[in-house]
Protein backbone atom coordinates (compact mmCIF):
# COMPACT_ATOMS: atom_id res chain seq x y z
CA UNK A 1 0.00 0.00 0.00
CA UNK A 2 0.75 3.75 -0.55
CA UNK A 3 -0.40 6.57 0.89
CA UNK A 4 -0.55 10.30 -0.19
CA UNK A 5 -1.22 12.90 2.88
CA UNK A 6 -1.93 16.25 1.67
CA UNK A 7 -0.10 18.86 4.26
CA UNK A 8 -2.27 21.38 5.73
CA UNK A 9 0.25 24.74 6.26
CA UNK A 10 0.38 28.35 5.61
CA UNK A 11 3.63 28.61 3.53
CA UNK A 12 5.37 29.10 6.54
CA UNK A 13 5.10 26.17 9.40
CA UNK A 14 3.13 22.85 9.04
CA UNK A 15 -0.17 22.65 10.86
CA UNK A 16 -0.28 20.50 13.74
CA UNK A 17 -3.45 18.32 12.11
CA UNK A 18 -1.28 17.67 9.66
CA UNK A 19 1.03 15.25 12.39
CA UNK A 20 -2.30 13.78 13.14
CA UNK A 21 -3.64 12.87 9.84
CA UNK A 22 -0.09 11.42 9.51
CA UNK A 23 -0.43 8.79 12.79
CA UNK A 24 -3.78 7.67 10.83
CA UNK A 25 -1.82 6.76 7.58
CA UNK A 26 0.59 5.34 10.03
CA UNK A 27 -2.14 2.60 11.65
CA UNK A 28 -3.60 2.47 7.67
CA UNK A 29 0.27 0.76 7.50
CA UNK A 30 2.54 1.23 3.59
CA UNK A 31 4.97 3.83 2.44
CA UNK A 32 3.78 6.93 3.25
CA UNK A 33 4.38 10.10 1.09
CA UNK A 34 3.45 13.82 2.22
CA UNK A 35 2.24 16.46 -0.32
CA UNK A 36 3.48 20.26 0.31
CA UNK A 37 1.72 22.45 -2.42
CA UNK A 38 1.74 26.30 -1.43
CA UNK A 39 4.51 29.37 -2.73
CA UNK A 40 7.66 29.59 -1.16
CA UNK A 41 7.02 26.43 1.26
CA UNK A 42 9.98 25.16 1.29
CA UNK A 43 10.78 24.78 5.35
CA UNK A 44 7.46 23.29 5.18
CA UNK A 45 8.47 20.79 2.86
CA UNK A 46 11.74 20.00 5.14
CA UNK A 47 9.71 19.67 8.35
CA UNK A 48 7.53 17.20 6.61
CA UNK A 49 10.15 15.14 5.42
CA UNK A 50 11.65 14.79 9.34
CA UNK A 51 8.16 13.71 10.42
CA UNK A 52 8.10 10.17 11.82
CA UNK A 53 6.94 7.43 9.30
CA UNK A 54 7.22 9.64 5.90
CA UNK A 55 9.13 8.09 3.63
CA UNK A 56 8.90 10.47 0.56
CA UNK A 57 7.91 14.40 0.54
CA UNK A 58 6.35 15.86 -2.94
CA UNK A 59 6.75 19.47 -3.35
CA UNK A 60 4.83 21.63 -5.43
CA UNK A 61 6.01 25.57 -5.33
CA UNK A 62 4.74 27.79 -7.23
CA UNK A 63 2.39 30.73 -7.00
CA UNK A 64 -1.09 29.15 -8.18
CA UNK A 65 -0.64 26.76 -4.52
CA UNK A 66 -0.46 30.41 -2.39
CA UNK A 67 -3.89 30.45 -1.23
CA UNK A 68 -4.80 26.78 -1.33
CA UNK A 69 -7.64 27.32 -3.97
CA UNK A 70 -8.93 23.54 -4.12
CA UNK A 71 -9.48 23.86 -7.78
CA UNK A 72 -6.05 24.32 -8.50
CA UNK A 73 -5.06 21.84 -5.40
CA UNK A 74 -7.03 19.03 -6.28
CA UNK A 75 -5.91 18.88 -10.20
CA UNK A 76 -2.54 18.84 -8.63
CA UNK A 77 -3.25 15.96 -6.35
CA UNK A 78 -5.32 14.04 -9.18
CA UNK A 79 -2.26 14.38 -11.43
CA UNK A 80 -0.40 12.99 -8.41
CA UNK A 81 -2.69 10.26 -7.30
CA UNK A 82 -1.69 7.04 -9.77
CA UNK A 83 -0.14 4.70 -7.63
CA UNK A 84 -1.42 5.69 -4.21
CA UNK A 85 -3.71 3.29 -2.71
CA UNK A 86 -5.08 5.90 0.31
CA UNK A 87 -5.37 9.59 -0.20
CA UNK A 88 -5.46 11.34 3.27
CA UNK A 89 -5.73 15.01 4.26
CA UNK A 90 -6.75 16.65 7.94
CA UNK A 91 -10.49 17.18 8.06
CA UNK A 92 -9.72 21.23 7.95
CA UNK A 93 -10.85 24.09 5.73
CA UNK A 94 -8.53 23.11 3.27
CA UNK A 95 -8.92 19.24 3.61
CA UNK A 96 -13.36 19.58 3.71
CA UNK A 97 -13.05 21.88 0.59
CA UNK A 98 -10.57 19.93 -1.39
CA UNK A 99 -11.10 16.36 -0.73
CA UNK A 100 -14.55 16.18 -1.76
CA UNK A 101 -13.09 17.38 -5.58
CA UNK A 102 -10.71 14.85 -5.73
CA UNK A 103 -13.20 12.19 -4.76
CA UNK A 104 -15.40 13.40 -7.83
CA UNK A 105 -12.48 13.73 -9.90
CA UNK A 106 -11.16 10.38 -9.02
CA UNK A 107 -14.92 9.17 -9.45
CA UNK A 108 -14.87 6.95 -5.99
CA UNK A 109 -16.21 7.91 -2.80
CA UNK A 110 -14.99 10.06 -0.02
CA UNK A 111 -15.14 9.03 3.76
CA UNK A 112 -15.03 12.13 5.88
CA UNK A 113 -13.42 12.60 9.63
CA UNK A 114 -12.67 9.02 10.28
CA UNK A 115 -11.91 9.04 14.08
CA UNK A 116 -10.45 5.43 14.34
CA UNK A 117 -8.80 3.35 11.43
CA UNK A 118 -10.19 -0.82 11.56
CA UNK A 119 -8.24 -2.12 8.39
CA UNK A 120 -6.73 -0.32 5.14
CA UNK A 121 -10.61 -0.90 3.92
CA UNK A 122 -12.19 0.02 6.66
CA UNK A 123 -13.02 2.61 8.87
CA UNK A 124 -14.99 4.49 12.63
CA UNK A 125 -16.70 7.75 11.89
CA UNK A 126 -19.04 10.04 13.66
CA UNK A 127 -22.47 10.40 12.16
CA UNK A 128 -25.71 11.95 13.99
CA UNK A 129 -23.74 14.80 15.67
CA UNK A 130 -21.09 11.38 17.50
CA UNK A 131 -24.36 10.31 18.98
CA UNK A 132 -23.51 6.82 17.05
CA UNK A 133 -20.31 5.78 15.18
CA UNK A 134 -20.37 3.95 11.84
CA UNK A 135 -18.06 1.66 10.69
CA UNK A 136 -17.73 1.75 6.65
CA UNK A 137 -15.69 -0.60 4.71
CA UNK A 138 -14.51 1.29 1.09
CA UNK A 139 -13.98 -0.92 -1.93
CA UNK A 140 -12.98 1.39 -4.28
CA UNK A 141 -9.32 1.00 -5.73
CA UNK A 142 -8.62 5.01 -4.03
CA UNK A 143 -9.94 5.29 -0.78
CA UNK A 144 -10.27 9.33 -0.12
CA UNK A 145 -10.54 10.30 3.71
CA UNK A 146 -10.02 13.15 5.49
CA UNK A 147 -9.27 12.94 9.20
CA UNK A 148 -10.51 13.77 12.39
CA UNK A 149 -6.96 15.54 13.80
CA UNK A 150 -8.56 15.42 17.79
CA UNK A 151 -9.12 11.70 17.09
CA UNK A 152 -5.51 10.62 16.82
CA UNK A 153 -2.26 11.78 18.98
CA UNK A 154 0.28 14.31 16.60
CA UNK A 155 3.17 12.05 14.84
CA UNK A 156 6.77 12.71 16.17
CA UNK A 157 8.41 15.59 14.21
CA UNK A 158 11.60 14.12 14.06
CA UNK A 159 12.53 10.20 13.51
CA UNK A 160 12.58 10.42 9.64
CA UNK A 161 14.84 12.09 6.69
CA UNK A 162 12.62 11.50 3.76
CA UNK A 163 13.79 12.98 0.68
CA UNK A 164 12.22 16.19 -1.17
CA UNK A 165 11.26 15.71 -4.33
CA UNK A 166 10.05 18.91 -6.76
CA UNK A 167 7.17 18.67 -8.66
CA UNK A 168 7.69 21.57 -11.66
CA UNK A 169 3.85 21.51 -13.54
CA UNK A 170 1.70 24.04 -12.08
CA UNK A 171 -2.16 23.25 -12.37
CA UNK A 172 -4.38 26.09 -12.71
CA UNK A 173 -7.86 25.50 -13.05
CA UNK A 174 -8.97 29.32 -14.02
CA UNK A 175 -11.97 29.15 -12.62
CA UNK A 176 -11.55 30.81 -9.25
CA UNK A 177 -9.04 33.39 -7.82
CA UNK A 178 -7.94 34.51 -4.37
CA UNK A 179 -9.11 37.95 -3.59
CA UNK A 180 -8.95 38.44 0.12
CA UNK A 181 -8.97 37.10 3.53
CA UNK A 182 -8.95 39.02 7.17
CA UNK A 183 -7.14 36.99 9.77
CA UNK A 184 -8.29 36.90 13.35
CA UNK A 185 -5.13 38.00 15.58
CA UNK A 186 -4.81 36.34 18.82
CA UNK A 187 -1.96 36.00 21.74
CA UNK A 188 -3.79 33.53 22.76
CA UNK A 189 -3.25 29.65 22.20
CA UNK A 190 -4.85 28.14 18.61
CA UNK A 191 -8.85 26.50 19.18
CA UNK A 192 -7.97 23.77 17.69
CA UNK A 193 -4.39 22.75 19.41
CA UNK A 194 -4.96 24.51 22.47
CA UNK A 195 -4.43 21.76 25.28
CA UNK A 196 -6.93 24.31 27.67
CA UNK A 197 -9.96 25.91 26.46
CA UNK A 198 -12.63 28.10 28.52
CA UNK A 199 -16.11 28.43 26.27
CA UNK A 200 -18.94 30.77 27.05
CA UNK A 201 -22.56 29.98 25.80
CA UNK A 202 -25.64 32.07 25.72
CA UNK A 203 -25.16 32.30 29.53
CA UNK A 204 -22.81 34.98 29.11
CA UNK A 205 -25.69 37.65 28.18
CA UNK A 206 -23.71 39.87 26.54
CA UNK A 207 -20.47 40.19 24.59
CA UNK A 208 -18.65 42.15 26.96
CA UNK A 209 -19.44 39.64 29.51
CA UNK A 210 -16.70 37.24 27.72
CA UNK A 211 -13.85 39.60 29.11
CA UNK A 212 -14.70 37.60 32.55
CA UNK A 213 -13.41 34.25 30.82
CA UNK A 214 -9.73 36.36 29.72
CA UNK A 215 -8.55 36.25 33.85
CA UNK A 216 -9.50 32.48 33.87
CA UNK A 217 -8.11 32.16 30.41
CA UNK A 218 -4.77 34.03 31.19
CA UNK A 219 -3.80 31.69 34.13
CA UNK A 220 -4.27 28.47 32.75
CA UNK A 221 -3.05 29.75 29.43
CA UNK A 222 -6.09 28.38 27.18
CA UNK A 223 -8.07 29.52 24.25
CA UNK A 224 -11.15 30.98 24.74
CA UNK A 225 -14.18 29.61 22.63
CA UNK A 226 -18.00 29.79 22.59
CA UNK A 227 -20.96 27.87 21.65
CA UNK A 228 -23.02 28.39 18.43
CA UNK A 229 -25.98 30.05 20.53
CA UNK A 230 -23.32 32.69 21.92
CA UNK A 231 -21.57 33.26 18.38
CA UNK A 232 -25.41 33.37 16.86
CA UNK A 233 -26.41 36.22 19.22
CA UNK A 234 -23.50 37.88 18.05
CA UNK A 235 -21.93 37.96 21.54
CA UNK A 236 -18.05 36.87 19.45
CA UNK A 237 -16.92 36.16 15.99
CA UNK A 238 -17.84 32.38 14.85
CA UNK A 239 -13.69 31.66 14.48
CA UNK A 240 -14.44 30.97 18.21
CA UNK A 241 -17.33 28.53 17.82
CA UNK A 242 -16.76 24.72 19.13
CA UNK A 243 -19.26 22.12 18.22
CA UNK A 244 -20.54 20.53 15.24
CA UNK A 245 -20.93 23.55 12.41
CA UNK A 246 -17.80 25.07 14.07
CA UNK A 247 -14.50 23.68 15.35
CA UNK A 248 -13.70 20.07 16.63
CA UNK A 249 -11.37 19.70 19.70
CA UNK A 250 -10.46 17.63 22.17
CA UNK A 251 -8.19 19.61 24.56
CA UNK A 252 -6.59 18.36 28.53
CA UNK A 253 -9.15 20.60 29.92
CA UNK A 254 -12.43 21.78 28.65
CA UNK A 255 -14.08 24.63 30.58
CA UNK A 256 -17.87 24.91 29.74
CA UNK A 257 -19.45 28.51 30.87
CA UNK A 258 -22.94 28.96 30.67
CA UNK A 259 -23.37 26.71 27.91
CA UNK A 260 -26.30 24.20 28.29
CA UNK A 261 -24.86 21.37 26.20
CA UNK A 262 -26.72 21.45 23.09
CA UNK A 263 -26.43 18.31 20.98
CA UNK A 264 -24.22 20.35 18.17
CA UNK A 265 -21.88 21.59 20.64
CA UNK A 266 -21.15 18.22 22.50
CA UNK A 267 -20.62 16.94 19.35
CA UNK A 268 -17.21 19.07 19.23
CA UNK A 269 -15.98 18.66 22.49
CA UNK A 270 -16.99 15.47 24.34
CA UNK A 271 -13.59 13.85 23.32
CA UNK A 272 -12.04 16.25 25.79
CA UNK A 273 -9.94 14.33 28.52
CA UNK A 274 -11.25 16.12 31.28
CA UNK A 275 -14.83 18.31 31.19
CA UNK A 276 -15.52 21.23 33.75
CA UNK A 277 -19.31 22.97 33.57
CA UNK A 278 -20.74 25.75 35.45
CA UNK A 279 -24.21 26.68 34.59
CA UNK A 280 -26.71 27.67 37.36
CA UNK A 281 -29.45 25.06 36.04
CA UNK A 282 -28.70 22.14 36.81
CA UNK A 283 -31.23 19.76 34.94
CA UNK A 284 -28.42 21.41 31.74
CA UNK A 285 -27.64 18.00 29.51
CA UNK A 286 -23.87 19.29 29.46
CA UNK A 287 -24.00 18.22 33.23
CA UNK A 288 -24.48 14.70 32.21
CA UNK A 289 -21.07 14.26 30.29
CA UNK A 290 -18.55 16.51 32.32
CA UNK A 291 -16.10 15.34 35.13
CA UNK A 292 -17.07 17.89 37.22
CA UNK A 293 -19.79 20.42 37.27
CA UNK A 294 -20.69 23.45 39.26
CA UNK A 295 -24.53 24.39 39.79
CA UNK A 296 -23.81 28.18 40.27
CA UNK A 297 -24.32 31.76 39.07
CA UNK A 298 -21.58 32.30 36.41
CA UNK A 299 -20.95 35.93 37.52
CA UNK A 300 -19.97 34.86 41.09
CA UNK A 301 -17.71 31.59 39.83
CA UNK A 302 -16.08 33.20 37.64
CA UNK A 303 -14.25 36.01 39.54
CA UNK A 304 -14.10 33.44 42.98
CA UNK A 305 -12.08 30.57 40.32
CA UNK A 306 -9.63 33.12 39.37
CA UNK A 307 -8.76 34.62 42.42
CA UNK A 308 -8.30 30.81 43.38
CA UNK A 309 -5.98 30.12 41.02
């Protein structure tokens, strides 16, 4: 068997899904090769090739990669694909908007966010918000997948020196162009990496009421996220949003704040090792999966857990 992994990156640094997409190839078992397509990516290209269990590293500079359009991406990674038997990419922005081309392009199937690899045929994913997991055996000669990253632990960034091979054709579809993007600055820790994260729901009240998370937040040095009901009522920008339409994690420590524990937002962070909620009703479902729970007034925890720690 033969695997392609399609890095995840922004030119610059590799992202850290990337290292967990690659421990899924790595239980999938073969040689495993790791696509770098971007514009001056190079030091991505190098990390990637010290990554434990890549044997080969395919890189593809040039200026029509920049932006990760996934019509250019995925005629680059068609082009690429003869040979592989698996076709793997994190279950990101980039991997839910390319992978789904290449599957159509390929004309086989696509499984999406596997969370736990069975056989090279066969694989665990979430459906019905993770309120049952289906197992689904692929018989198509490609199998496309994109991974669940807070499924699997990150692959070792050293323990290989895979060689870097260039890949000179540039594939430009035409039929979409970059125009412009406006990042969300943070000091703060990434969402999705983050090994603590404090989340605020619709129990917050108001937007300004989220600055009581940022004392709590700055000790424990976690990312601060919301629920959809709290991003909804415009209370923060949805970059923060955890749960099923938003981001997936699974950090050390999950802090729930006034969030009842909708269905869609359990669905993003139940695989958290340890679950702390404080909401003031306590019949809230979010009470029924976390470690520990507080029945209090958010307003009064808050402040008294800060000054504690």
């Amino acid at each position: 068997m033969s695997i392609l992994l399609i890095a995840e990156h922004d030119n610059q640094t590799l992202n850290p899904g990337t290292l967990n997409a690659l421990t899924a190839a790595q239980q999938i078992g073969g040689d495993i090769t790791v696509l770098v397509a971007g514009s001056g990516c190079a030091a991505v290209a190098d990390d990637a090739a010290k990554a434990a269990g890549v044997s080969n590293v395919l890189l593809a500079d040039n200026p029509v990669y920049d932006k990760a359009l996934a019509e250019n991406l995925a005629a680059l990674v068609v082009e690429q694909a003869a040979g592989f038997s698996h076709i793997l990419a994190p279950a990101g922005t980039t991997g839910k908007d390319l992978m789904p081309r290449v599957a159509a392009l390929l004309d086989v199937g696509q499984i999406s966010e596997i969370t736990a690899v069975e056989s090279a045929d066969t694989f665990k994913r979430p459906i019905y918000a993770g309120n049952a997991i289906a197992t689904v055996q692929s018989l198509d000669e490609v199998k496309v997948i994109t991974v669940r990253a807070s499924a699997f632990d990150a692959a070792a960034t050293e323990g290989s020196s895979a060689i870097v091979n260039a890949i000179t054709t540039a594939c430009d579809a035409g039929t979409s162009a970059f125009v412009s993007e406006e990042m969300a600055k943070s000091d703060r820790p990434d969402l999705a990496s983050a090994r603590v994260i404090i989340s605020g729901g619709r129990g917050m009240g108001t937007g300004e009421n989220f600055a009581l998370l940022d004392s709590v937040a700055d000790k424990l040095g976690a990312a601060i996220g919301a629920s959809r009901a709290a991003v909804d009522a415009g209370f923060v920008s949805n970059d923060l949003q955890v749960g099923q339409t938003g981001k997936i994690v699974a950090p050390e420590l999950y802090i729930a704040v006034g969030i009842s524990g909708a269905i869609q937002h359990l669905a993003g962070m139940k695989e958290s090792k340890v679950i702390v909620a404080i909401n003031k009703d306590e019949e809230a479902p979010i009470f029924q999966i976390a470690d520990y729970g507080l029945v209090a007034d958010l307003f009064q925890a808050l402040p008294e857990l800060a000054e504690k720690l």
